[in-house]
Protein backbone atom coordinates (compact mmCIF):
# COMPACT_ATOMS: atom_id res chain seq x y z
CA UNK A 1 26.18 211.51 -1.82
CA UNK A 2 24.30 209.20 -3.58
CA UNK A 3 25.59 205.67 -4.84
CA UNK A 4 26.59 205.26 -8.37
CA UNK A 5 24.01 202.94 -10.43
CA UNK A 6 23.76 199.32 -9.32
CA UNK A 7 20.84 198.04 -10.26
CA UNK A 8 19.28 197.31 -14.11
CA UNK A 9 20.33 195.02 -16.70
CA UNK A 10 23.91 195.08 -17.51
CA UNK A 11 23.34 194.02 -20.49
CA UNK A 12 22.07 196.72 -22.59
CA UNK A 13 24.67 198.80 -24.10
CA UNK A 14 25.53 197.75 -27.67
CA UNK A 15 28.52 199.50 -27.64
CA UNK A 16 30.00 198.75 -24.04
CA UNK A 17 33.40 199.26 -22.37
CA UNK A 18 34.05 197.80 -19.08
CA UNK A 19 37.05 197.47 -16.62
CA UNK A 20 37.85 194.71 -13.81
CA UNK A 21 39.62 196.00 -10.66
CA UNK A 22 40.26 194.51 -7.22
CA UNK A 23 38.89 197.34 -5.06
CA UNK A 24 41.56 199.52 -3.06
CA UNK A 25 40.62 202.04 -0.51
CA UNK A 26 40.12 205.66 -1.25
CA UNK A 27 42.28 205.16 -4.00
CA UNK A 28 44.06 208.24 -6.18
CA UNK A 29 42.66 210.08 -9.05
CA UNK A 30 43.96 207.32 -11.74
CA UNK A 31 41.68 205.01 -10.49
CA UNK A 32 38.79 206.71 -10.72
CA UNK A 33 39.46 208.07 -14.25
CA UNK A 34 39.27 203.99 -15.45
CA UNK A 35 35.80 203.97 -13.37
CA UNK A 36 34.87 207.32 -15.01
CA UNK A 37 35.42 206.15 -18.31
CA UNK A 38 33.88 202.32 -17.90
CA UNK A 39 30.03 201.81 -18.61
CA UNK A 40 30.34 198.79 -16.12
CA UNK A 41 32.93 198.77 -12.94
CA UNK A 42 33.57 194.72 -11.63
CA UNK A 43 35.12 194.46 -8.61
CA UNK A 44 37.66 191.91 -9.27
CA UNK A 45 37.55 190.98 -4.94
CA UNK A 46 37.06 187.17 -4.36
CA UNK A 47 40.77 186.86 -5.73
CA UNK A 48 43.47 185.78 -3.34
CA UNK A 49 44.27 188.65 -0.75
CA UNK A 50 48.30 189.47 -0.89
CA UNK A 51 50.45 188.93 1.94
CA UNK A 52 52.29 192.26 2.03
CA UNK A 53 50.61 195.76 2.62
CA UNK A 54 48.22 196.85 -0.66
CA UNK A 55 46.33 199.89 -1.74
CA UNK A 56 43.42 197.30 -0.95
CA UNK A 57 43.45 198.46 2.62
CA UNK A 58 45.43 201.75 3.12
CA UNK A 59 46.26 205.08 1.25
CA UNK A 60 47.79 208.34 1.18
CA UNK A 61 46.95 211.65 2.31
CA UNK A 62 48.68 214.66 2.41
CA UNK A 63 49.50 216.43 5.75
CA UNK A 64 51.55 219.74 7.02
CA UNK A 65 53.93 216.71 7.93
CA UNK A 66 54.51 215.32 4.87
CA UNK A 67 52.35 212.23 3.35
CA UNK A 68 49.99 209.99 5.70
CA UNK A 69 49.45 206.36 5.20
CA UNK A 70 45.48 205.95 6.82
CA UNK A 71 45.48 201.83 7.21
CA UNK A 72 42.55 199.74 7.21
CA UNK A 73 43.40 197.19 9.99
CA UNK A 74 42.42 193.60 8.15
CA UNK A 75 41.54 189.97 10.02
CA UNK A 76 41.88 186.81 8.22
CA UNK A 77 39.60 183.90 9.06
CA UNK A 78 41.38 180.37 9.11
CA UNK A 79 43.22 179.33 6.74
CA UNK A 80 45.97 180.47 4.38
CA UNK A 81 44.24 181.42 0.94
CA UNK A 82 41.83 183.96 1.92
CA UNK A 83 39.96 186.07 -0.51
CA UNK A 84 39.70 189.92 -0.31
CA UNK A 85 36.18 189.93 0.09
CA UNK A 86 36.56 187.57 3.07
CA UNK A 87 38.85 190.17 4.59
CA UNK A 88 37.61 191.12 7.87
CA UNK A 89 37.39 194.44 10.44
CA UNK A 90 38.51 193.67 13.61
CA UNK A 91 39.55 197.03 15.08
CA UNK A 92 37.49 200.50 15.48
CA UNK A 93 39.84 202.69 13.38
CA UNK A 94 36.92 205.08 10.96
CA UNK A 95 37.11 207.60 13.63
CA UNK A 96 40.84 207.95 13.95
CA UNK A 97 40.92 208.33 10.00
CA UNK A 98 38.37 210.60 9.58
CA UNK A 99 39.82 212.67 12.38
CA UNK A 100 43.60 212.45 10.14
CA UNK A 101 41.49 213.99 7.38
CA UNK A 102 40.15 216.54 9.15
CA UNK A 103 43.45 218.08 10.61
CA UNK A 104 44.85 217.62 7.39
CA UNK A 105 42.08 219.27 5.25
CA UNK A 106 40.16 221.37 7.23
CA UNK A 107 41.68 224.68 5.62
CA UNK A 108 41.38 223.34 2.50
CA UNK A 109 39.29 225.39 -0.02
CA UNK A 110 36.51 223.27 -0.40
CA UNK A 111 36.51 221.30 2.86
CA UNK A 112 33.22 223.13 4.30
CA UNK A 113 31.06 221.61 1.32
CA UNK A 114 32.71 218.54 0.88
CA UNK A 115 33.94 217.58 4.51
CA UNK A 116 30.70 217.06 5.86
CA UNK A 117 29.97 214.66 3.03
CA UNK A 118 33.24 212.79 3.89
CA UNK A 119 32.67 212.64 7.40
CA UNK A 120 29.03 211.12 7.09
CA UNK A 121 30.28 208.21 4.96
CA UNK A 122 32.70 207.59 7.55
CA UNK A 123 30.15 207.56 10.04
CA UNK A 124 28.13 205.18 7.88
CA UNK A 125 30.98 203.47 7.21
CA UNK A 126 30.75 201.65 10.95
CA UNK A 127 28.57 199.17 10.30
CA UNK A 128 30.49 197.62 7.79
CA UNK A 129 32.55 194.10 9.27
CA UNK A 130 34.51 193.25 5.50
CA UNK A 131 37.07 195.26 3.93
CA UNK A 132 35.35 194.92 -0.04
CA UNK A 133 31.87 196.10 1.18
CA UNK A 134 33.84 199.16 3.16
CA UNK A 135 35.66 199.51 0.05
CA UNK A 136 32.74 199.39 -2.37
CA UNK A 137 30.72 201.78 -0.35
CA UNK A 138 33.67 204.49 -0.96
CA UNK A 139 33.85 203.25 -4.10
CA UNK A 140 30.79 204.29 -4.91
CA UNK A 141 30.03 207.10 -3.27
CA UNK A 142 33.19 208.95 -4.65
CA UNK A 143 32.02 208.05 -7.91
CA UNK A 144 28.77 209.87 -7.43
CA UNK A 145 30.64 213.02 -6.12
CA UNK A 146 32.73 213.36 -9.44
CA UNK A 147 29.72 213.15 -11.43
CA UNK A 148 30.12 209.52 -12.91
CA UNK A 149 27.09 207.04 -13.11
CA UNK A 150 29.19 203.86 -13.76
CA UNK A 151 27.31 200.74 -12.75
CA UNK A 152 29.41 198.71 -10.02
CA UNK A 153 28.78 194.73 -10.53
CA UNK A 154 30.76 192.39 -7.98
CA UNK A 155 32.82 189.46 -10.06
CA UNK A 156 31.26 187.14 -7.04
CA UNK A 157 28.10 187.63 -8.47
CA UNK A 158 28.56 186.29 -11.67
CA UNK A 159 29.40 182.81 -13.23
CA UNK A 160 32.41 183.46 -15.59
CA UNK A 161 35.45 180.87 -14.09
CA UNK A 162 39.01 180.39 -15.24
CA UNK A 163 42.30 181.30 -14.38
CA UNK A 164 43.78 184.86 -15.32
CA UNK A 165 42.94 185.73 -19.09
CA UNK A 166 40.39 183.48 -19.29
CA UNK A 167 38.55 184.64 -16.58
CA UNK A 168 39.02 188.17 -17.27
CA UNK A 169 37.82 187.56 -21.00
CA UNK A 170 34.69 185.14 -19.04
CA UNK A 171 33.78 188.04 -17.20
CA UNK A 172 33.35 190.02 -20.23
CA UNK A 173 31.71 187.94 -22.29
CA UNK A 174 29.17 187.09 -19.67
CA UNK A 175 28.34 191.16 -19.12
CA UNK A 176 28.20 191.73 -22.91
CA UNK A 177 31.54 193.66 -23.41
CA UNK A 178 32.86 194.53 -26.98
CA UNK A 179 35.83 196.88 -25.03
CA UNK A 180 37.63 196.25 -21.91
CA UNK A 181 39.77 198.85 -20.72
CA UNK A 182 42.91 197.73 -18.38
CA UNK A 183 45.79 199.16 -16.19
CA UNK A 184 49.33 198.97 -18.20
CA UNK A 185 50.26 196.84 -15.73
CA UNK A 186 48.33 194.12 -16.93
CA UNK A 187 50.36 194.35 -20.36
CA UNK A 188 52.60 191.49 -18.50
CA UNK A 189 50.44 188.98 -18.35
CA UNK A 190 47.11 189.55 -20.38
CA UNK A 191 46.52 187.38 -23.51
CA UNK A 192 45.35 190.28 -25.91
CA UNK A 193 45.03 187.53 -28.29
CA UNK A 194 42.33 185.95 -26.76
CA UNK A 195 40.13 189.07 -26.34
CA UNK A 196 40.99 189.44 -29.98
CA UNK A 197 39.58 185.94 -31.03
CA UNK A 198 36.50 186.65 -28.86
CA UNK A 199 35.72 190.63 -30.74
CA UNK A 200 36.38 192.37 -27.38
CA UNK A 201 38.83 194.92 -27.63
CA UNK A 202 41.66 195.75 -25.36
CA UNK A 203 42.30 199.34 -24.21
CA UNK A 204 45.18 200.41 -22.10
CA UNK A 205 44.64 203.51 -19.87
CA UNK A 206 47.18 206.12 -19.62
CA UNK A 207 48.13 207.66 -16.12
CA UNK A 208 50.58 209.91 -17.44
CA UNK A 209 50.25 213.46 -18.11
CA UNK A 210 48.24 214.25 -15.47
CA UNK A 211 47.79 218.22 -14.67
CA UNK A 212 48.83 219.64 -11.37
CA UNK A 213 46.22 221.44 -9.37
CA UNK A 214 46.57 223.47 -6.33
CA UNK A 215 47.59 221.64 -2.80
CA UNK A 216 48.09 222.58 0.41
CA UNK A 217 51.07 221.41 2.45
CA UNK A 218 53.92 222.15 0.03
CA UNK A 219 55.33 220.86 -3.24
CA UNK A 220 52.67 218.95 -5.58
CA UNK A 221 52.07 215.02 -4.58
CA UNK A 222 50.00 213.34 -7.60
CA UNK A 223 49.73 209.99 -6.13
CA UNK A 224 47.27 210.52 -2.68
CA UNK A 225 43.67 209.51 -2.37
CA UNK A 226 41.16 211.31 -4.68
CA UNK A 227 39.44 213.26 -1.35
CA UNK A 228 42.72 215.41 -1.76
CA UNK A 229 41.49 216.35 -5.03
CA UNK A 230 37.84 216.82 -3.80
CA UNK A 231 39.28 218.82 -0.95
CA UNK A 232 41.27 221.22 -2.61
CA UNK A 233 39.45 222.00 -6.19
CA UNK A 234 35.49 220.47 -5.48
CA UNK A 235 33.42 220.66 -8.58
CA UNK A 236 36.14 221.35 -10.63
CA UNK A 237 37.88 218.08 -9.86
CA UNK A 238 37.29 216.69 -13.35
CA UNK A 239 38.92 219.59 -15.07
CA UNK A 240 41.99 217.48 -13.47
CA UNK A 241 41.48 213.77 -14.73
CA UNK A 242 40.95 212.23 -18.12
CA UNK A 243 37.58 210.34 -17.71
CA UNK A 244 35.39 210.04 -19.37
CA UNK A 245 37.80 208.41 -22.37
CA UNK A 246 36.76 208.79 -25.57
CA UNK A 247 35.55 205.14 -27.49
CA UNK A 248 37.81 205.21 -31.28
């Protein structure tokens, strides 16, 4: 699977919609659907890594047992305020998770096309030493299996500053945005009224509604990692999200 776009000027859409994310790994459907439907994907990492357990570092799958956790085992240098991208790997653990999504997928309808996919990416996957790069690299290549070409920019690279809105709104401006689409959960906190000032428009997405699809291992779970999708519908995974979103 190749990588989605990284490389180019970001700078070159007139009409251009992008979204700012801390990265999580092998997230669920939702957040794909905001990557799907983005023309540029930042990821949001060299923020302060939280103290308790995150979808930065750990997800769900769904097993003949019930639902899995598969947990990326994370290192901090010294020091209390530590970044996500500084986030280290200290433990072997890619085989033990790929092996999890083998026993829990392998009958799955579309797990001879797509597993060995998985599985090389996991084998990749070990020479990574940070949890953003391992992260991005799923990121990425997940992207590239549901058919979207979204350019992936890390908010690292650039020079926007700031606290919160400001930054957010920096980011933006600095990449040439005129929308930026957002998670409702940032509806606590985000000055709208400063993206309004600055002709950038704010666009909430909407995880609700989502279609069922088929599953194995018993009643329907919406909220595991997107490989469940992959696993049990393949090509047709998009028929079951809502990117891309349309631009009003």
């Amino acid at each position: 699977m190749p990588a989605s776009k990284a490389a180019g000027d970001p700078r070159r859409v007139s009409d251009k919609r992008i979204a700012i994310l801390q990265s999580a790994y092998i997230p669920w459907k939702g957040y794909f659907d905001i990557i799907g439907s983005v023309d540029i994907f930042v990821v949001y990492d060299d923020v302060q890594y939280p103290q308790k357990s995150h979808w930065h570092n750990r997800n769900l799958i769904k097993t003949q047992h019930g639902p899995k956790w598969l947990t990326v085992p994370v290192s901090k240098a010294d020091g209390s305020f530590q970044t996500i991208d500084a986030m280290q790997l200290p433990l072997p653990f890619l085989n033990k998770h790929w092996q999890s999504i083998h026993n829990a997928y392998a009958r799955a309808p579309h797990y001879k096309s797509f597993g060995p996919k998985l599985e090389a990416l996991y084998k990749a996957a070990a020479a990574f030493t940070h949890l953003s790069e391992l992260n991005l690299y799923f990121l990425a290549a997940l992207t590239s299996q549901l058919g979207f070409d979204t350019q992936f920019v890390q908010s690292r690279d650039l020079a926007a500053g700031g606290a919160k809105t400001d930054r957010l709104l920096g980011i933006c401006l600095e990449l040439g945005a005129t929308r930026y689409l957002s998670g409702p959960a940032a509806k606590a906190y985000l000055e709208t009224d400063k993206f309004d000032a600055a002709n950038v428009q704010v666009e909430w997405m909407d995880y609700s509604g989502y279609p069922a699809y088929p599953q194995l291992h018993g009643n329907f779970d919406p909220a595991v990692s997107v490989i469940d999708l992959l696993f049990n519908v393949g090509d047709n995974a998009i028929d079951f999200m809502k990117a891309p979103l349309p631009r009003t």
